[in-house]
C-alpha atoms as a PDB file:
ATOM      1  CA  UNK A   1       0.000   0.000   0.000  1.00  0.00           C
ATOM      2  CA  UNK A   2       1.649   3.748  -0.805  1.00  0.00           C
ATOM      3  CA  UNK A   3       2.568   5.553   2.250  1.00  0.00           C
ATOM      4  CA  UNK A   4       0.195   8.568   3.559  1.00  0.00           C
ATOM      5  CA  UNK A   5       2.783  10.616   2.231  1.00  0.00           C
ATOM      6  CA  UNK A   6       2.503   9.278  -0.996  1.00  0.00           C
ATOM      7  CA  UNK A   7      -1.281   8.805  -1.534  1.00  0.00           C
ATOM      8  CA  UNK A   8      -2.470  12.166   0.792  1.00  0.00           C
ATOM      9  CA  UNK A   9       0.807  14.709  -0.762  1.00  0.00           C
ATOM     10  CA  UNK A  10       1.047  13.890  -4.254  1.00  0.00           C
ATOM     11  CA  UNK A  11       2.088  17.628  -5.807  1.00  0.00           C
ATOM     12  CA  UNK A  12       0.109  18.503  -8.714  1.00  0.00           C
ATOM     13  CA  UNK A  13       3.427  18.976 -10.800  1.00  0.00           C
ATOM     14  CA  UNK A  14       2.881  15.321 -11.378  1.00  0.00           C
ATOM     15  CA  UNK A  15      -0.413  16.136 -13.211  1.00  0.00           C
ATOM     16  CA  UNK A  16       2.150  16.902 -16.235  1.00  0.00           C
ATOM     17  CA  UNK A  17       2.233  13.018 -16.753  1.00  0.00           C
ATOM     18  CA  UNK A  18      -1.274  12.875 -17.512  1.00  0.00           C
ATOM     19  CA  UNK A  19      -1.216  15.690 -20.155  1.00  0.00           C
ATOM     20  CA  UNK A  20      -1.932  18.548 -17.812  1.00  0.00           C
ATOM     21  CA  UNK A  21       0.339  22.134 -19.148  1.00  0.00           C
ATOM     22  CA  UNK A  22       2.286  23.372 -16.551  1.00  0.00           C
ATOM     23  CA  UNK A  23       0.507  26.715 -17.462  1.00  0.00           C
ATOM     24  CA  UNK A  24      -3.070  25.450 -15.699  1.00  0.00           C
ATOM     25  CA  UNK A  25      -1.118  23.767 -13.021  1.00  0.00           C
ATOM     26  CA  UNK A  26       0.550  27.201 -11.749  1.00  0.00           C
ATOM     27  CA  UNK A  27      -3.281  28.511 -11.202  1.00  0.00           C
ATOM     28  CA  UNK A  28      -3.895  25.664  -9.314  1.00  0.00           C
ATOM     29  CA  UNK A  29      -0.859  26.605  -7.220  1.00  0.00           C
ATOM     30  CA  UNK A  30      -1.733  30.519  -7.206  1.00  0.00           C
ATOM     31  CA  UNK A  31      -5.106  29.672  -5.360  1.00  0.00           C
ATOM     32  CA  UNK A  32      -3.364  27.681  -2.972  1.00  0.00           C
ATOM     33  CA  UNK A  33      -3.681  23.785  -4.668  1.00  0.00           C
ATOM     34  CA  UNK A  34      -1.312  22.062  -4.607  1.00  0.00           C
ATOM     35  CA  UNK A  35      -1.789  18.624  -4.003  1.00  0.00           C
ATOM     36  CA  UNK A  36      -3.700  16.488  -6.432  1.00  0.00           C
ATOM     37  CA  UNK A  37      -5.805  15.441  -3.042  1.00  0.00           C
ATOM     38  CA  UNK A  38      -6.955  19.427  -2.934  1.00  0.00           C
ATOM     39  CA  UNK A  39      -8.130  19.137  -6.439  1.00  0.00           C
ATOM     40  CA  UNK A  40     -10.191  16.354  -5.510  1.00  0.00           C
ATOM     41  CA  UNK A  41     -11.904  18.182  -2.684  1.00  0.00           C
ATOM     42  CA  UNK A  42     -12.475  21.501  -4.697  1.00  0.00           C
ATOM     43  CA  UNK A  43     -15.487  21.749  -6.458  1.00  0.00           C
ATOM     44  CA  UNK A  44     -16.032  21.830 -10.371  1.00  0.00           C
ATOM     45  CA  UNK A  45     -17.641  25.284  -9.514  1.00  0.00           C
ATOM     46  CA  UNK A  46     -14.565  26.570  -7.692  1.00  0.00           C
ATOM     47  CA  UNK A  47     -12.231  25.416 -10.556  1.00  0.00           C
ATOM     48  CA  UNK A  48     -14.023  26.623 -12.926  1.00  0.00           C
ATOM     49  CA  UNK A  49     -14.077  30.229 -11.414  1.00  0.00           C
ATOM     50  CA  UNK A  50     -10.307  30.386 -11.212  1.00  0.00           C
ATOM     51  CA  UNK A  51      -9.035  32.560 -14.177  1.00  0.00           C
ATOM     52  CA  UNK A  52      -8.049  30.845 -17.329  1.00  0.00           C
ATOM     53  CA  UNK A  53      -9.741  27.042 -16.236  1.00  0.00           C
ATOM     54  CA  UNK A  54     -12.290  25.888 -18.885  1.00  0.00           C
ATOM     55  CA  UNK A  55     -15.075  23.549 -18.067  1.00  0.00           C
ATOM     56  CA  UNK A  56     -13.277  21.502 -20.555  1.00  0.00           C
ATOM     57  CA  UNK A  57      -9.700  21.883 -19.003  1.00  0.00           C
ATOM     58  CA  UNK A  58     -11.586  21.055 -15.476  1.00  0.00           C
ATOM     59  CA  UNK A  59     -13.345  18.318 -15.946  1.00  0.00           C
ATOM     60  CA  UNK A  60      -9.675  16.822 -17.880  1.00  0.00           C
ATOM     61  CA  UNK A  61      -7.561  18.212 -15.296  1.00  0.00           C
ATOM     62  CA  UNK A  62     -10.209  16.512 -12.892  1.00  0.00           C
ATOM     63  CA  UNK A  63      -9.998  12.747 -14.774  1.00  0.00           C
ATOM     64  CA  UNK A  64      -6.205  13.077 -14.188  1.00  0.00           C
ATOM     65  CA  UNK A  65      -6.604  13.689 -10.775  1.00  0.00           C
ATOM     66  CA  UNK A  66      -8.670  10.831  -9.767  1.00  0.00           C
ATOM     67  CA  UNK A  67      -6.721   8.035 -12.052  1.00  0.00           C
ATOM     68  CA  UNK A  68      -3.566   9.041  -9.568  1.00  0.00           C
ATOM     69  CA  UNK A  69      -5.352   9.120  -6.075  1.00  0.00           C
ATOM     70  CA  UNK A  70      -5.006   5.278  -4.727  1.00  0.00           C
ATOM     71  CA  UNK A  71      -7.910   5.750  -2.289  1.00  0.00           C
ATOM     72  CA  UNK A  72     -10.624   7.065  -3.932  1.00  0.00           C
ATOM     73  CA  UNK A  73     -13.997   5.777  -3.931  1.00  0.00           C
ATOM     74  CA  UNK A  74     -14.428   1.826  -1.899  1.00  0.00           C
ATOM     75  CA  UNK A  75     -12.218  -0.221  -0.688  1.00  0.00           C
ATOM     76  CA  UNK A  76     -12.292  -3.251   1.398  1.00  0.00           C
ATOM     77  CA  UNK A  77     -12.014  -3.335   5.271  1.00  0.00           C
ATOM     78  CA  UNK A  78      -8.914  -4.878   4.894  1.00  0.00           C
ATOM     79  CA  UNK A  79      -7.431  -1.971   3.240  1.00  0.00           C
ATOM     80  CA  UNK A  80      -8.543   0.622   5.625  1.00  0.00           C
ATOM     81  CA  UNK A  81      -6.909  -1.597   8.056  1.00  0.00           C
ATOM     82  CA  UNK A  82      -3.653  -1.396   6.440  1.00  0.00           C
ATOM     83  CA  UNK A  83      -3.949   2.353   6.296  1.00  0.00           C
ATOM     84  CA  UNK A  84      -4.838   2.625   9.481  1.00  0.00           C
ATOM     85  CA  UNK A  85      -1.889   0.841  10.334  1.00  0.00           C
ATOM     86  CA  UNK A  86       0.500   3.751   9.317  1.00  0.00           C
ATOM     87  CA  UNK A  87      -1.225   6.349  11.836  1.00  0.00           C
ATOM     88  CA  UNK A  88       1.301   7.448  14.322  1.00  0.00           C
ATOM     89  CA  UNK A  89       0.857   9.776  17.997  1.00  0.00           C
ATOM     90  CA  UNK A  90       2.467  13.107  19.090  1.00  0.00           C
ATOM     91  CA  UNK A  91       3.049  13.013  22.576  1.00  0.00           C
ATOM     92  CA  UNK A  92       0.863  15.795  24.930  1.00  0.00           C
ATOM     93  CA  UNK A  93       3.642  15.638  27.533  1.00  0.00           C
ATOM     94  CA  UNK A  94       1.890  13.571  30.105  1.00  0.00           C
ATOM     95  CA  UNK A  95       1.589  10.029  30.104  1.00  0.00           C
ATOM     96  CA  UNK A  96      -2.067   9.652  31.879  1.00  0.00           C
ATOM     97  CA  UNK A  97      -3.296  12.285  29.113  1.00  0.00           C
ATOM     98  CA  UNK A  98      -1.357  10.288  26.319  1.00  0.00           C
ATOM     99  CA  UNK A  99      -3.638   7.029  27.600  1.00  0.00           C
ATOM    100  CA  UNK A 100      -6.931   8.774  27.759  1.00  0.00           C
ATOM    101  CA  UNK A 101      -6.148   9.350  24.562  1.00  0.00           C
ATOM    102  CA  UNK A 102      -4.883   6.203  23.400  1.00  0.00           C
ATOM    103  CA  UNK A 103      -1.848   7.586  22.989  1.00  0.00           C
ATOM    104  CA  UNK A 104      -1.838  11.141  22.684  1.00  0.00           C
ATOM    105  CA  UNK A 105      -2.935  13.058  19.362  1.00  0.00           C
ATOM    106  CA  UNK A 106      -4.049  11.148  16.486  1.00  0.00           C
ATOM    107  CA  UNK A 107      -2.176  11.723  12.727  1.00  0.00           C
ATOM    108  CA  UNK A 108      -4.354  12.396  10.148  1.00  0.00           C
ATOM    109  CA  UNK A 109      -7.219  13.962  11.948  1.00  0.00           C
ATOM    110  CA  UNK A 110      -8.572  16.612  13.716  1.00  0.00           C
ATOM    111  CA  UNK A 111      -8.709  16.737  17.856  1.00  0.00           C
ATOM    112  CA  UNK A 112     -10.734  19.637  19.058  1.00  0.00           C
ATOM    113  CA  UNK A 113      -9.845  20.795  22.451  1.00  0.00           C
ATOM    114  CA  UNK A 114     -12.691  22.748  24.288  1.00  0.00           C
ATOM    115  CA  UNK A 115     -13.669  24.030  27.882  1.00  0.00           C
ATOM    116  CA  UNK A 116     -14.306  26.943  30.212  1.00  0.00           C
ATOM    117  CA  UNK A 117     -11.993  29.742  30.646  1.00  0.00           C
ATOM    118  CA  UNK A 118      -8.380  28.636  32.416  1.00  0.00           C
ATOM    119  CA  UNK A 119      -8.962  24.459  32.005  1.00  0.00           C
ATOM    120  CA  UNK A 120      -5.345  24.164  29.758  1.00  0.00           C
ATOM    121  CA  UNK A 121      -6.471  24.340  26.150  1.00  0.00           C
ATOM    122  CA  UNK A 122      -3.886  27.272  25.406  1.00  0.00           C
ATOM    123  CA  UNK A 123      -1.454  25.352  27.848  1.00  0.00           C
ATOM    124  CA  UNK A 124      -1.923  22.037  24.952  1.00  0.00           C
ATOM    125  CA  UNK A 125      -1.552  23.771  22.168  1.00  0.00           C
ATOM    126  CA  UNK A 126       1.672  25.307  23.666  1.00  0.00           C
ATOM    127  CA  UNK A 127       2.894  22.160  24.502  1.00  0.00           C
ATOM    128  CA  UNK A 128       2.186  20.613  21.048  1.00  0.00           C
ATOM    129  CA  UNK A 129       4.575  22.994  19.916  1.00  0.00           C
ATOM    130  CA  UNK A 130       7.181  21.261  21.070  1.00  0.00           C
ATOM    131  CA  UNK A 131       6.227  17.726  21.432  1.00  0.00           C
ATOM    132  CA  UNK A 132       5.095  17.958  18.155  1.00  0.00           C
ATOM    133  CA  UNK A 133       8.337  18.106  16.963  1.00  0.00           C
ATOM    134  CA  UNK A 134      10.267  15.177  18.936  1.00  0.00           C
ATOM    135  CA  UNK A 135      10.090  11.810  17.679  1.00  0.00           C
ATOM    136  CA  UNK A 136       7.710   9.583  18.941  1.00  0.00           C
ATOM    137  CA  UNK A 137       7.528   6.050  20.024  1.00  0.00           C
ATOM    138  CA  UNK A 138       5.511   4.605  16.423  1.00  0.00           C
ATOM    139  CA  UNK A 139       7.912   5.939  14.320  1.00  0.00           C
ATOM    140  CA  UNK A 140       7.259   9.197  14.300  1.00  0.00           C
ATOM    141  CA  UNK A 141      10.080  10.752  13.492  1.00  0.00           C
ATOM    142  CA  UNK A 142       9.428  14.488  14.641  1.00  0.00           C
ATOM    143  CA  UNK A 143       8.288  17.758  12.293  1.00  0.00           C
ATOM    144  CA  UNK A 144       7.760  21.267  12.377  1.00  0.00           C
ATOM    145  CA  UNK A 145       4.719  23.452  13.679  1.00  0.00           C
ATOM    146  CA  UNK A 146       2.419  26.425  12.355  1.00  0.00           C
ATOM    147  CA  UNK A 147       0.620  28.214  15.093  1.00  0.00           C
ATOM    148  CA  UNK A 148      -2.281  30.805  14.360  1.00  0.00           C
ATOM    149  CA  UNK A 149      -2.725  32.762  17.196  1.00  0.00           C
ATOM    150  CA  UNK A 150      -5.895  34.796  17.525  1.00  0.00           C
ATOM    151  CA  UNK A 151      -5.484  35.848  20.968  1.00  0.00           C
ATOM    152  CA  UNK A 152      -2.026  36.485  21.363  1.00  0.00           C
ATOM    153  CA  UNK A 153      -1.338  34.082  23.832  1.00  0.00           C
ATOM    154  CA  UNK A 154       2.284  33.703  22.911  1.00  0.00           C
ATOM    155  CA  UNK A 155       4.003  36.128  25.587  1.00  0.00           C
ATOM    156  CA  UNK A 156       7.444  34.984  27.100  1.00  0.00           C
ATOM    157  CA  UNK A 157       5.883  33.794  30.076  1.00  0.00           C
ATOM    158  CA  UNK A 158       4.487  31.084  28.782  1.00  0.00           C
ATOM    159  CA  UNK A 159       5.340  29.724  25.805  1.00  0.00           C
ATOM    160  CA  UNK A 160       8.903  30.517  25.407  1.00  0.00           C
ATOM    161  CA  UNK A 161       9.899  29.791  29.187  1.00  0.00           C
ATOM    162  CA  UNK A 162       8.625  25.636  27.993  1.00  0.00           C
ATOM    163  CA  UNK A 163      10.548  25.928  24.391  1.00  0.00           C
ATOM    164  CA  UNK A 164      13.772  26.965  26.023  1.00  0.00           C
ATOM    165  CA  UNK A 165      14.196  23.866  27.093  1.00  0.00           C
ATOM    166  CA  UNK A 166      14.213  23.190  23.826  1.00  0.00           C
ATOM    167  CA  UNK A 167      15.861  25.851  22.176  1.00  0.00           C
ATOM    168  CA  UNK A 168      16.205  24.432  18.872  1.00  0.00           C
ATOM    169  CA  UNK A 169      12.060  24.217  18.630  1.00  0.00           C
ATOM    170  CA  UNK A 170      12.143  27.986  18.255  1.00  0.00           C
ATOM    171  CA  UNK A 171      13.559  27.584  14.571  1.00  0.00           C
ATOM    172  CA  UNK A 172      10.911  25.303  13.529  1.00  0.00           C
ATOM    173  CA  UNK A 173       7.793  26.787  14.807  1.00  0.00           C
ATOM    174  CA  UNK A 174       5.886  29.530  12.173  1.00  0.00           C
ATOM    175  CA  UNK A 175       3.729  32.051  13.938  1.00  0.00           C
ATOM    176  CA  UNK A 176       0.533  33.625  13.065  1.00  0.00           C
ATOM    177  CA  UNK A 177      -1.577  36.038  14.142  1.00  0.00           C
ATOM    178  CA  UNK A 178      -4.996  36.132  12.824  1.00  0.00           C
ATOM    179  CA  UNK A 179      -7.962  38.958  13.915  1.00  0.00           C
ATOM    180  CA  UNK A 180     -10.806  37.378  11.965  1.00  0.00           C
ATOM    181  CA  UNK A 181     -11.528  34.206   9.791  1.00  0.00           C
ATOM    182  CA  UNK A 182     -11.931  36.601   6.621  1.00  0.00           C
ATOM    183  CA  UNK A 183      -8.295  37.587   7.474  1.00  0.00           C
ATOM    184  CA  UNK A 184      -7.304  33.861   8.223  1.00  0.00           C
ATOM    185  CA  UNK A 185      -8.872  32.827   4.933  1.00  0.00           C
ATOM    186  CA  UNK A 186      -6.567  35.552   3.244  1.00  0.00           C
ATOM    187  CA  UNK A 187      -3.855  33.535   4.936  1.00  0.00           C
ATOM    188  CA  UNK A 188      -5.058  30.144   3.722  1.00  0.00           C
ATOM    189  CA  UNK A 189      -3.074  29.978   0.198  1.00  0.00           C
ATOM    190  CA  UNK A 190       0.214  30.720   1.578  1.00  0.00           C
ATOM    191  CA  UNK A 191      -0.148  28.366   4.502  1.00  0.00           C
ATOM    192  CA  UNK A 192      -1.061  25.663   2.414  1.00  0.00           C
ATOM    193  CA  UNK A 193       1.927  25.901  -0.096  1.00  0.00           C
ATOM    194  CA  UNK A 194       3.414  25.983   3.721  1.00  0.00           C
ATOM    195  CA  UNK A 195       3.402  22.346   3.428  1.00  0.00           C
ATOM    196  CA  UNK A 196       5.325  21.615   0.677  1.00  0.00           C
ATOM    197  CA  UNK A 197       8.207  24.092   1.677  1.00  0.00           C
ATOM    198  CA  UNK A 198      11.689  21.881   2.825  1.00  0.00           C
ATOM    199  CA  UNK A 199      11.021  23.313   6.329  1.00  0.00           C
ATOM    200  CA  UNK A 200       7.607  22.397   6.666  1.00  0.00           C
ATOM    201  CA  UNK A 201       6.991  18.459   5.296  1.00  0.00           C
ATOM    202  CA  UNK A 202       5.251  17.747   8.650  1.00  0.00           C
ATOM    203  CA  UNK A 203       3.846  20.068  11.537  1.00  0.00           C
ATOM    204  CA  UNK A 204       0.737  20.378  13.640  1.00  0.00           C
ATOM    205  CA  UNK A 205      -1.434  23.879  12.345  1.00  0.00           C
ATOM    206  CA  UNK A 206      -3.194  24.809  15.306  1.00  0.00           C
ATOM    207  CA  UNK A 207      -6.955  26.338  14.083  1.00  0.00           C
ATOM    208  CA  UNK A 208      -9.526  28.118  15.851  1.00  0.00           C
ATOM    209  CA  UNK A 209     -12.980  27.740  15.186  1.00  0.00           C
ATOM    210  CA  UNK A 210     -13.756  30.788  17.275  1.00  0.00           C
ATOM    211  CA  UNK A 211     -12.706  32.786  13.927  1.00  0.00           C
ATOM    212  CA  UNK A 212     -15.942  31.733  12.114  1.00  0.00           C
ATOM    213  CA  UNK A 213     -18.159  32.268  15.535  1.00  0.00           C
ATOM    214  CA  UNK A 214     -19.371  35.821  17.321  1.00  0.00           C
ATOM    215  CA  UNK A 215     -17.600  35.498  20.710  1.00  0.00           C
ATOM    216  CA  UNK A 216     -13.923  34.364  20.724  1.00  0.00           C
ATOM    217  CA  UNK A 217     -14.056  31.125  22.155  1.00  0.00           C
ATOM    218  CA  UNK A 218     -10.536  29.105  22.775  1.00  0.00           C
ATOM    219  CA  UNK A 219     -11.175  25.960  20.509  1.00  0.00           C
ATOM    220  CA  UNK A 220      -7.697  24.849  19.182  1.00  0.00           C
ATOM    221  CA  UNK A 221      -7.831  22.210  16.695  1.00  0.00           C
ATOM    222  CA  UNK A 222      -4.180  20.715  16.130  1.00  0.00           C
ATOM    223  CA  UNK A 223      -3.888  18.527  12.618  1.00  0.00           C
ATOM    224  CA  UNK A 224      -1.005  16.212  12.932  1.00  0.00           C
ATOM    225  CA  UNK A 225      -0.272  15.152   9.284  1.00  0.00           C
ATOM    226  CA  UNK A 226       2.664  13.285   8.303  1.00  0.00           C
END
């Protein structure tokens, strides 16, 4: 079975083998596609309205797209199983919390954190910073973090006090600070090419759902993605 890697972070430069101009791939990238993956979970509608992409040129540069994703469509229990297999755990920092878990945070998903004011959902997300970026006992073998801030909770006294223990986290860890989810989906096509950058081939982005909500509530969503 192809890795995660290789079936979830196939770059679209590849479309090129299935007759795809490099010309239509760089709007792909300009909007912030670049994995053959995001073309398959952008609309027809939304390709179509990016300057220069035909209905024609969509629906061809779509065809490509789905004879290279491994995945798509059914596939037998036994094959989820073996995918399942290559999910790996970053570490909160505490053992008991890693077990409630089962084992700390999940790759390939999405763990929501939430709770009333002062219960340690900032204090996670701080802390995934830097375990985040250690290897881990399933082969995990460390990456680099993206942090969107939307309530600047990144002052010396907290954040930098844990990652100067580990100074060396400081290097790999991208800030941002984000006022609104209209500015945050401004942000959206640079952080995605984010991921294909030397720098950045793994990292937890830390979201918050609070951007799309009236009040400012402290959800933190941390993606681990290999």
């Amino acid at each position: 079975f192809p890795s995660v890697f290789e079936s979830f972070f196939q770059d679209i430069d590849l479309l090129q083998k299935h007759g795809i101009n490099m010309a239509d791939i760089k709007k792909l990238k300009s909007v912030g596609i670049c994995t053959v993956k995001g073309i398959q979970m952008t609309t027809r509608k939304a390709l179509c309205n990016i300057k220069g992409l035909s209905e024609a040129k969509v629906e061809k540069i779509k065809e490509a797209a789905g004879k290279m994703l491994q995945n798509v469509g059914f596939q037998t229990a036994f094959e989820y199983s073996a995918r399942r297999k290559q999910v790996f755990h970053v570490t909160t920092g505490s053992q008991e919390f890693d077990k409630l878990l089962g084992g700390g945070i999940e790759s390939m998903a999405i763990t929501e954190a939430f709770g009333e004011f002062r219960t340690g959902k900032t204090q996670l997300s701080h802390t995934l910073c830097v375990t985040a970026q250690l290897p881990g006992e399933d082969g995990y073998s460390g990456g680099k973090v993206i942090f969107i801030d939307t309530e600047n909770t990144l002052y010396p006294y907290s954040e930098f006090i844990l990652l100067s223990f580990y100074f060396s986290c400081l290097f790999f860890l991208s800030l941002c600070f984000s006022i609104n989810g209209s500015f945050l989906s401004s942000l959206l096509p640079s952080f995605v090419v984010s991921f294909f950058l030397p720098a950045f081939l793994s990292f937890v982005p830390p979201f918050f759902l609070s951007l799309y909500l009236v009040s400012f509530f402290s959800f933190i969503l941390p993606l681990v993605l290999s």
